[in-house]
C-alpha atoms as a PDB file:
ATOM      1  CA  UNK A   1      -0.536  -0.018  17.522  1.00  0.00           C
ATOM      2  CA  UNK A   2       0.017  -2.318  14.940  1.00  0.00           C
ATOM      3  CA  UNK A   3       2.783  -2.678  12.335  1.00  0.00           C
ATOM      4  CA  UNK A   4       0.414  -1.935   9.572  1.00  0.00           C
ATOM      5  CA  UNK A   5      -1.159   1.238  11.105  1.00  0.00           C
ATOM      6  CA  UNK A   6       2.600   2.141  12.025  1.00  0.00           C
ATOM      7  CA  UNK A   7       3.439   1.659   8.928  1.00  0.00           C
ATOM      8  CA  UNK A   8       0.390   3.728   7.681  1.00  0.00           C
ATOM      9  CA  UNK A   9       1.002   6.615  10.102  1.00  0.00           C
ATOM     10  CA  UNK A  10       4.606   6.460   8.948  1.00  0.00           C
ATOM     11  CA  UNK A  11       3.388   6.593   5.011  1.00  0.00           C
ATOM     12  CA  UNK A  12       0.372   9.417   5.964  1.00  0.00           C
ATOM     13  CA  UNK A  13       3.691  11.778   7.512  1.00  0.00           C
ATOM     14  CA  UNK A  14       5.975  11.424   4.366  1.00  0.00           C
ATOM     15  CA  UNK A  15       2.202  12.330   2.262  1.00  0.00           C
ATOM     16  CA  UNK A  16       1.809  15.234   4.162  1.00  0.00           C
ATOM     17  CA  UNK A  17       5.273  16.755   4.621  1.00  0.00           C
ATOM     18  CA  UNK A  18       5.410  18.758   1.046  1.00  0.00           C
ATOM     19  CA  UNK A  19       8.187  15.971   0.052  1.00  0.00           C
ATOM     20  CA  UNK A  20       5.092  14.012  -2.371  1.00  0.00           C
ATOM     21  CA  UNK A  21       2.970  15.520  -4.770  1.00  0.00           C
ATOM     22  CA  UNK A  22      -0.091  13.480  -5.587  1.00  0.00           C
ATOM     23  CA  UNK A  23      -0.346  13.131  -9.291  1.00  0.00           C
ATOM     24  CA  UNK A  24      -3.123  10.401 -10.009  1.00  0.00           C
ATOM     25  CA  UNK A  25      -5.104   7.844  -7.346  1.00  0.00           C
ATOM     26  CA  UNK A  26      -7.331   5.518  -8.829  1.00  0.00           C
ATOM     27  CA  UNK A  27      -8.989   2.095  -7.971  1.00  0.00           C
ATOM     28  CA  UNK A  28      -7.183  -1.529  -9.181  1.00  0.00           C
ATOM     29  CA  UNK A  29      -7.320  -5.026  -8.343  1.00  0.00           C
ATOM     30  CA  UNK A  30      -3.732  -5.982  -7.933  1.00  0.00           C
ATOM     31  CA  UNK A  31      -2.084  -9.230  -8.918  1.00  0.00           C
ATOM     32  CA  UNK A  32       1.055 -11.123  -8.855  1.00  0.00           C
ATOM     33  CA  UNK A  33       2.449 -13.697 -11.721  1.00  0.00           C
ATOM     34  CA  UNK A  34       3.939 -17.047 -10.094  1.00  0.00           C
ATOM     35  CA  UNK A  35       4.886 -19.266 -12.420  1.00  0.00           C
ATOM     36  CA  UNK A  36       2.146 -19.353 -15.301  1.00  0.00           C
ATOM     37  CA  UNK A  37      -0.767 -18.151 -12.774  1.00  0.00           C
ATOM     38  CA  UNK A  38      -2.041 -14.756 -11.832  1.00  0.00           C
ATOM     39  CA  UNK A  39      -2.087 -14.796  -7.868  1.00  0.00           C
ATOM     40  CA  UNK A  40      -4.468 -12.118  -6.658  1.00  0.00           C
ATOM     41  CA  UNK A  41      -2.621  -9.998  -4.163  1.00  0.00           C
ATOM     42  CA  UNK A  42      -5.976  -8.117  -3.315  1.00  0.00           C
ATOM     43  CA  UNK A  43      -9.683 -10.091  -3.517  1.00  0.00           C
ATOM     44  CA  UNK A  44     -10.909  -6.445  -4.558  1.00  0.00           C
ATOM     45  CA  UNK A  45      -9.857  -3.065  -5.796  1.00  0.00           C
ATOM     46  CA  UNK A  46      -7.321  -0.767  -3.654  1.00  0.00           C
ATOM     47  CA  UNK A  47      -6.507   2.430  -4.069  1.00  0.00           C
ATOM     48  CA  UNK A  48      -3.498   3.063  -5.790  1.00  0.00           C
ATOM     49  CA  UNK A  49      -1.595   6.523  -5.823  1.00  0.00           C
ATOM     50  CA  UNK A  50       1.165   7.628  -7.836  1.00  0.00           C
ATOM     51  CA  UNK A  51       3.437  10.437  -6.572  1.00  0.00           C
ATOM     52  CA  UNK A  52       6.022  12.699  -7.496  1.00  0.00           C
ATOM     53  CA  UNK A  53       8.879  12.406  -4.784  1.00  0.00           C
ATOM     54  CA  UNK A  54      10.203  15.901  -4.612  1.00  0.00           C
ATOM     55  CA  UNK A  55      13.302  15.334  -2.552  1.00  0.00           C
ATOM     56  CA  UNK A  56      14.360  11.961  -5.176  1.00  0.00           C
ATOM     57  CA  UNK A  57      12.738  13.769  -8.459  1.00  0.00           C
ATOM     58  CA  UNK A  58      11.211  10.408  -9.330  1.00  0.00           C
ATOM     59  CA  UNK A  59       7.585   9.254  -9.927  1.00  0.00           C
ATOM     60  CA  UNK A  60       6.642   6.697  -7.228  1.00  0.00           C
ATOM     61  CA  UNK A  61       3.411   4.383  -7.099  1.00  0.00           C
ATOM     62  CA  UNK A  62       1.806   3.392  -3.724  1.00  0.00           C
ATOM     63  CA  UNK A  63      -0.882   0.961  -2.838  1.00  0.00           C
ATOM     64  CA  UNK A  64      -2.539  -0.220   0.552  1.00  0.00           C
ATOM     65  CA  UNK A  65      -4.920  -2.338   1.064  1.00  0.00           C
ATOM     66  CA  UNK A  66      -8.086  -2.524   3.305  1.00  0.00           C
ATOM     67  CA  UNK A  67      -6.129  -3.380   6.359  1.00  0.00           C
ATOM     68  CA  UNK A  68      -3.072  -0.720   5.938  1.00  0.00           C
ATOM     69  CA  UNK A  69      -0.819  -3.451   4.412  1.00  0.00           C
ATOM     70  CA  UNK A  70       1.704  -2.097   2.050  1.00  0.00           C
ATOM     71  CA  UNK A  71       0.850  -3.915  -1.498  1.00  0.00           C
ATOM     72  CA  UNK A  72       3.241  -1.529  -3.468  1.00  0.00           C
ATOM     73  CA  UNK A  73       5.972   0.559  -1.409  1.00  0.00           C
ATOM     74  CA  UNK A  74       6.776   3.640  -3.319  1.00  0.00           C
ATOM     75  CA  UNK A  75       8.601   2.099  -6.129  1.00  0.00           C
ATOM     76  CA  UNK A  76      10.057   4.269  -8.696  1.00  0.00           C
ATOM     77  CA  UNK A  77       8.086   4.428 -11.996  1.00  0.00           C
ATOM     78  CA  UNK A  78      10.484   3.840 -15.111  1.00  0.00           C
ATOM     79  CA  UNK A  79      10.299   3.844 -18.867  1.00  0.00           C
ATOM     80  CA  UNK A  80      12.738   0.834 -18.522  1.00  0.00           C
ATOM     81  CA  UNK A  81       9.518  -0.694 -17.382  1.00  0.00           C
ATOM     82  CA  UNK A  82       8.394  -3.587 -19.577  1.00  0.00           C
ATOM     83  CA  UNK A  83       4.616  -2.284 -19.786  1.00  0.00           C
ATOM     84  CA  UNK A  84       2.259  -4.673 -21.434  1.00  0.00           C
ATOM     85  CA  UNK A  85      -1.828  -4.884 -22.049  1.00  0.00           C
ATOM     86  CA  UNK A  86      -3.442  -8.208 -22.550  1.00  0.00           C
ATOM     87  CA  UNK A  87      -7.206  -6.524 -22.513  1.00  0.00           C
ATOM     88  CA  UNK A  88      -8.240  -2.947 -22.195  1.00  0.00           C
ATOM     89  CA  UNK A  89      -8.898  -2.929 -18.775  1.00  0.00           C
ATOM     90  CA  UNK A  90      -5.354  -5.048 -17.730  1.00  0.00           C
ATOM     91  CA  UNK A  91      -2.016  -4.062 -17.518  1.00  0.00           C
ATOM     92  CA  UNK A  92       1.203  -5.792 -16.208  1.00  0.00           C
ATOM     93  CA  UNK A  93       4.575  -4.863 -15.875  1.00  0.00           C
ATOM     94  CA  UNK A  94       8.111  -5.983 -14.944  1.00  0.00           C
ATOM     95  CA  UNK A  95      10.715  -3.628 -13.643  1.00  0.00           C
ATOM     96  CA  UNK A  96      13.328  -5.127 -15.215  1.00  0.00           C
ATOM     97  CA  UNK A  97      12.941  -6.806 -18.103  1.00  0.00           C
ATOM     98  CA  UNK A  98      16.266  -8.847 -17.923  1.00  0.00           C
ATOM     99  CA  UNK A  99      15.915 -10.264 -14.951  1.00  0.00           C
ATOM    100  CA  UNK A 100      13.689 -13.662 -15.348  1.00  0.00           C
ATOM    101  CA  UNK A 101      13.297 -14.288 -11.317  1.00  0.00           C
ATOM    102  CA  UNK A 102      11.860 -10.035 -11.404  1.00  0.00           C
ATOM    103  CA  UNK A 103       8.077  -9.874  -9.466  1.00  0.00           C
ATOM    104  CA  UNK A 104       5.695  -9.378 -12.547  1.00  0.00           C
ATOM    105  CA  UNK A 105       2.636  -7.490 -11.081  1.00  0.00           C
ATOM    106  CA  UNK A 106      -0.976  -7.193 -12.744  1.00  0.00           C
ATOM    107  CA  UNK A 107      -3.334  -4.096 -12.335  1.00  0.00           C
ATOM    108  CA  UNK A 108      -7.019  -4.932 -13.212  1.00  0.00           C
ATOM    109  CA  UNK A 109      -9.518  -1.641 -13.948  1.00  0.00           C
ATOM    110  CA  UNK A 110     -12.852  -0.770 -13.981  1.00  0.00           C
ATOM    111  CA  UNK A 111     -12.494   1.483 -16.687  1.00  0.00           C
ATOM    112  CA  UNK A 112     -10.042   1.583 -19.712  1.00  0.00           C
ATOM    113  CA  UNK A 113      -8.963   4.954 -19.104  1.00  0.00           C
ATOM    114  CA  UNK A 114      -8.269   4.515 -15.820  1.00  0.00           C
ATOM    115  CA  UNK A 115      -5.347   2.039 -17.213  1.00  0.00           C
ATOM    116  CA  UNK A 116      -4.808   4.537 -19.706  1.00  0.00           C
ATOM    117  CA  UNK A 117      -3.781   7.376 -17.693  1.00  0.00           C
ATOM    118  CA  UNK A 118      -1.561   4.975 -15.389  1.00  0.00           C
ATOM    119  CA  UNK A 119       0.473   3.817 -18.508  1.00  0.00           C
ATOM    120  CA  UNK A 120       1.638   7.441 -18.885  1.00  0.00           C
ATOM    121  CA  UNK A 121       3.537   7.907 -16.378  1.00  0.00           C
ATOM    122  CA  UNK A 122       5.529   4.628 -17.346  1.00  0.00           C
END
């Protein structure tokens, strides 16, 4: 077996154990910012899930892509999140807003309530 599908079966258990409540899944391209360029990090949309970790009492957002790679690893959704919307349809945020050398990451949507309902839980 694979790292990825390890990894996958390893994610799937946690899902299933009671310890994550699904809250929202929907469909994004995802992107990362290096330098003054938008890298894609996905050539098309993923599925991306956002959770409410029972055991931590923390929102958490999730992504894989096609082949079981982790894109986003459960990270903790904060207000302290610098949140911001160039378009209707794109959002980007930065998990902390004082560090310059912080991972800036790009969600592009089909729709624009899609990236309306993922801003809330910001």
């Amino acid at each position: 077996m694979s790292r990825a599908f390890a990894k996958k079966d390893e994610i799937t258990q946690v899902l299933q154990s009671g310890r994550m409540k699904r809250l929202f899944t929907t469909s994004s391209q995802l992107f990362r910012q290096e330098l003054d360029q938008w890298k894609e990090l996905t050539a098309k949309p993923i599925f991306v899930h956002i959770f409410h970790d029972q055991l931590e009492d923390v929102t958490k957002m999730l992504a894989l892509d096609d082949n079981h790679y982790l894109i986003i690893n459960n990270v903790p959704l904060s207000s302290n999140f610098t949140i911001s919307s160039p378009s209707s349809c794109f959002v980007h945020f930065v998990s902390n807003k004082f560090d310059k050398n912080c991972d800036v990451y790009g969600f592009g949507f089909k729709e624009p309530a899609d990236m309306e309902r993922v801003c809330l839980f910001f």
